[in-house]
Protein backbone atom coordinates (compact mmCIF):
# COMPACT_ATOMS: atom_id res chain seq x y z
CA UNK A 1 2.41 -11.23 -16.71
CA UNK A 2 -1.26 -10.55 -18.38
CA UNK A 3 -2.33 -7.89 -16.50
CA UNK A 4 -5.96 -8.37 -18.02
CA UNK A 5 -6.30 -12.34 -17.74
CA UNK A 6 -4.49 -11.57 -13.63
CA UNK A 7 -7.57 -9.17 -13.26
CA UNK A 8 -10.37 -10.69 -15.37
CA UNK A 9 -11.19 -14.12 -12.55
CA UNK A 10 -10.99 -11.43 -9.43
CA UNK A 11 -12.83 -8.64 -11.15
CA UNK A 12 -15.55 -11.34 -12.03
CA UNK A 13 -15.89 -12.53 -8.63
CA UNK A 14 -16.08 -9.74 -6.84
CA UNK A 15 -18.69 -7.93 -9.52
CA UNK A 16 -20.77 -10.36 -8.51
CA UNK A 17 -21.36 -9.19 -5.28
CA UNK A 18 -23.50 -6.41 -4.52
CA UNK A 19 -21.64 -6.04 -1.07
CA UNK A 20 -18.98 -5.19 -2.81
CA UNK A 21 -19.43 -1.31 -4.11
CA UNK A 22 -16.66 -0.82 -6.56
CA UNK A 23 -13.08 -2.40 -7.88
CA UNK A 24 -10.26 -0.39 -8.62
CA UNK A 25 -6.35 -0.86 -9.57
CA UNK A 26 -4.55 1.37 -7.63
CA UNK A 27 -0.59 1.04 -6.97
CA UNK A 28 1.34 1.60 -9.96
CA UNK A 29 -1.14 0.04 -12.12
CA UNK A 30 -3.50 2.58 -11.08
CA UNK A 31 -1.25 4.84 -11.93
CA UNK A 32 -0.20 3.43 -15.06
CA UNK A 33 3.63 3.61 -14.14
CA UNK A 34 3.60 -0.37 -13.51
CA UNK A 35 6.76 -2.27 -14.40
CA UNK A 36 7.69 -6.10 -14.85
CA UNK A 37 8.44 -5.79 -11.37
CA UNK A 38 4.82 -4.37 -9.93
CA UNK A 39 2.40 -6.23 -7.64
CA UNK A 40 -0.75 -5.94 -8.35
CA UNK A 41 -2.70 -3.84 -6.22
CA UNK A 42 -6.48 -3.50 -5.71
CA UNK A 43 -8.79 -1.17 -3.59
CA UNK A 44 -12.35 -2.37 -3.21
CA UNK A 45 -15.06 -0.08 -1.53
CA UNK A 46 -17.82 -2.02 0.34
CA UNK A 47 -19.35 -1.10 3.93
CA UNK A 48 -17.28 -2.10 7.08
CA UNK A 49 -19.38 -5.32 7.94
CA UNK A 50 -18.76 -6.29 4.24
CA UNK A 51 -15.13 -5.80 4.11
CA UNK A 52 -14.21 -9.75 5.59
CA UNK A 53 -16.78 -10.81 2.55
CA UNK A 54 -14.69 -8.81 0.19
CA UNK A 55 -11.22 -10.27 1.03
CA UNK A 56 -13.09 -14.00 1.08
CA UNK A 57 -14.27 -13.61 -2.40
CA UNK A 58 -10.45 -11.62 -3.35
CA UNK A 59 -8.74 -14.70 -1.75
CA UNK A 60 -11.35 -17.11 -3.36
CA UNK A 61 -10.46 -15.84 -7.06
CA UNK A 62 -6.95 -15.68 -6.91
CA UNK A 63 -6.70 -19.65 -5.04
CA UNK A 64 -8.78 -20.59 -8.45
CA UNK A 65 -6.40 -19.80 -10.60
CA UNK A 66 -3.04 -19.83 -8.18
CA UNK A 67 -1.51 -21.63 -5.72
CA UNK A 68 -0.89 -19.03 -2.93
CA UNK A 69 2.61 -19.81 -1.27
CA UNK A 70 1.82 -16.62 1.25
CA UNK A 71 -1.18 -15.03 3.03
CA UNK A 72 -1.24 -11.99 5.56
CA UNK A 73 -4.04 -9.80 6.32
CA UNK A 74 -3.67 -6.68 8.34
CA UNK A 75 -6.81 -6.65 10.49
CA UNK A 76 -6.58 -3.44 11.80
CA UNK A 77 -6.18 -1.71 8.20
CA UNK A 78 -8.12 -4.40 6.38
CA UNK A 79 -5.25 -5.10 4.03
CA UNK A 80 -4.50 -8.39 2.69
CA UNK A 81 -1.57 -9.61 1.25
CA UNK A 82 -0.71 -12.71 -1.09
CA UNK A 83 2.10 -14.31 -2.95
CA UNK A 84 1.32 -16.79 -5.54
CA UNK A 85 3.58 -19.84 -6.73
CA UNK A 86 4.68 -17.98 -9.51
CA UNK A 87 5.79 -15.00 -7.00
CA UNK A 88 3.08 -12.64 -8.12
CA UNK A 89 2.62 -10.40 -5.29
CA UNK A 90 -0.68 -8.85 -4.83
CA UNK A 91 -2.66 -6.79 -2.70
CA UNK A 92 -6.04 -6.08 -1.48
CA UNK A 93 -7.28 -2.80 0.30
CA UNK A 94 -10.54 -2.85 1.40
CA UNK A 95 -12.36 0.79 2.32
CA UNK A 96 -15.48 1.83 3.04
CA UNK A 97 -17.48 4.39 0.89
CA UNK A 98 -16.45 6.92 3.05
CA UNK A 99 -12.67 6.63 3.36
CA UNK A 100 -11.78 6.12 -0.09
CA UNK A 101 -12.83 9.89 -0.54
CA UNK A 102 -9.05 10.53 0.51
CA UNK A 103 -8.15 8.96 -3.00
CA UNK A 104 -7.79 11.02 -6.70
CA UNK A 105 -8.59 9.88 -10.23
CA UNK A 106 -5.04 9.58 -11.26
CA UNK A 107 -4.58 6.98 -8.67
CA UNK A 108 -6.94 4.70 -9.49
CA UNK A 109 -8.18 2.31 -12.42
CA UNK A 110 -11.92 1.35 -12.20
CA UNK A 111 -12.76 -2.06 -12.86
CA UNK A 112 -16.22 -1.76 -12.06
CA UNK A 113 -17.95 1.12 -10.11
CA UNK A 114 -21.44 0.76 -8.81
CA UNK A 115 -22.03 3.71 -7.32
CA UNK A 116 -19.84 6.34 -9.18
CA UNK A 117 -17.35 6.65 -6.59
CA UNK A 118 -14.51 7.48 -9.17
CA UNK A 119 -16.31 10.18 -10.70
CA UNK A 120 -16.97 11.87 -7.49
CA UNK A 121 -13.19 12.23 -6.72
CA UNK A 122 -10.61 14.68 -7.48
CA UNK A 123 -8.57 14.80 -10.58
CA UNK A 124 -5.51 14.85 -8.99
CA UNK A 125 -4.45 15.13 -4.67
CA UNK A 126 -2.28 18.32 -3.57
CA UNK A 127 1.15 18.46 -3.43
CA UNK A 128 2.33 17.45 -0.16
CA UNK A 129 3.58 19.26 2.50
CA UNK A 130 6.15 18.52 5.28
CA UNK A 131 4.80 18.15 8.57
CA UNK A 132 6.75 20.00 11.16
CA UNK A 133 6.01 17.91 14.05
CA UNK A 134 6.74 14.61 12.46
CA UNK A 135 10.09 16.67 10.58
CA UNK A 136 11.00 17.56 14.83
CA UNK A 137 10.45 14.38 16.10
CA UNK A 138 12.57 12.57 12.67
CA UNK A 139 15.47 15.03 13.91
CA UNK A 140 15.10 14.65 17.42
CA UNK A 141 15.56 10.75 17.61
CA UNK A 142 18.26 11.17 14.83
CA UNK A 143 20.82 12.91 17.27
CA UNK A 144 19.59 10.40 20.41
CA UNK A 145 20.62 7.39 18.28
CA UNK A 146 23.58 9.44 16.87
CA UNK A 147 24.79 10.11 20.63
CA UNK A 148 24.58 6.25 21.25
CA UNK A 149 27.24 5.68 18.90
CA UNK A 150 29.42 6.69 21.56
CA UNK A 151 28.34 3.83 23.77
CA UNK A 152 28.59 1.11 20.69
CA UNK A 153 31.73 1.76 19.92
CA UNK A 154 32.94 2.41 23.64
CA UNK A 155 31.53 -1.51 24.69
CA UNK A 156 32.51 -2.86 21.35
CA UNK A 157 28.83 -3.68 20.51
CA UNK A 158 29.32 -4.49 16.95
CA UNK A 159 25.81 -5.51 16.30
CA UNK A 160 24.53 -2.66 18.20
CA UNK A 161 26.08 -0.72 16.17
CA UNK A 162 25.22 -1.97 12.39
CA UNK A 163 21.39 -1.53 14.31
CA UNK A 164 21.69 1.64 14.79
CA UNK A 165 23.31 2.72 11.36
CA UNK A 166 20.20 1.29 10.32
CA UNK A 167 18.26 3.21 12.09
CA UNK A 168 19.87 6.41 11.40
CA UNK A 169 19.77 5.23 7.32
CA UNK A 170 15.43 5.11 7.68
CA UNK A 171 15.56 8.17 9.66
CA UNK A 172 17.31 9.74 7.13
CA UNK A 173 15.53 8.28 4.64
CA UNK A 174 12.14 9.94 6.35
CA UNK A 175 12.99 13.02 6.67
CA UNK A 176 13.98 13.20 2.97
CA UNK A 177 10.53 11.88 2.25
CA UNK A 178 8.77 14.65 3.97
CA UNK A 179 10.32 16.92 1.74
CA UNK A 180 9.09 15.16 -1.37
CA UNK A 181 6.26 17.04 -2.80
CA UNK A 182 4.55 14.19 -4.75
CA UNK A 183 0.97 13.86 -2.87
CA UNK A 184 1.50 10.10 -3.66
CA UNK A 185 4.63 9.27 -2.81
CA UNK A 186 3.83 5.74 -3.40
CA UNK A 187 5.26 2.29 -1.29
CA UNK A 188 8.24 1.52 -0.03
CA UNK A 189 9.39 -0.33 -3.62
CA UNK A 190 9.68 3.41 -4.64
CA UNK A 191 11.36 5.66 -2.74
């Protein structure tokens, strides 16, 4: 895929806006460690009664261009999702001025930026750190599934049990995450 002619129609549209603060990559092509495999993923900054007009005009550019097979918007996080017939998979995040603040330069790829919101950030975020509550609790419902083994395998529950191996595989999973110092440990495509 053509990163630049993907970006170019949805960068356009969404310039045109003055609702709309700033455009970034972020994901992996923010990064710059996007493969063949990548979605595309874009942050846009605009005020929280602008953020609906933001994914309209997002949604607008790509449907110009692309036949969207799949839609999904997370409400609650204003996130929007979309597949395209030729299973591009890209994303919108849309944050207001003062949440995006929780971002680095390293993260992100500005496509346009009104209001110099990419300047104002920091180089890079700190390395994480585990958090021993969330480390506790990972543990703690470990060994409760763990002791239900006992009653899968006494009742014969076969599909009980491939459930819970499943389980204990993500809690496992985690845990091992909360030991990864990366401060952008990026999505679940790259763990």
């Amino acid at each position: 895929m053509d990163i630049d002619a993907f970006v170019r129609p949805i960068f356009t549209a969404l310039e045109r806006s003055d609702r709309v603060r700033a455009l970034f990559l972020s994901g992996s092509h923010g990064r710059g460690t996007a493969d063949r495999f990548s979605d595309v993923d874009f942050l846009a900054v605009a005020k929280p009664e602008d953020h609906a007009e933001a994914a309209r005009l997002w949604r607008g550019a790509l449907e110009e261009r692309h036949d969207i097979v799949f839609w999904n918007e997370v409400q609650a996080r204003d996130v929007f999702n979309a597949i395209t017939r030729d299973w591009i998979r890209c994303d919108l995040s849309v944050q207001s001025p003062e949440t995006v603040g929780r971002k680095a330069r390293d993260l992100l790829k500005p496509l346009f930026d009104r209001d110099g919101i990419w300047d104002g950030l920091p180089p890079s975020l700190p390395p994480a750190r585990p958090d021993p509550a969330r480390v506790l609790a990972l543990v703690r419902e470990f060994i409760r599934v763990l002791g239900l083994l006992v009653v899968g395998l006494g009742r014969s529950e076969l599909v009980l049990l491939v459930r819970g191996t499943e389980l204990l595989r993500g809690l496992l999973t985690d845990l091992m995450l909360e030991d990864c110092t990366d401060a952008d440990r990026g999505g679940a495509l790259h763990l």
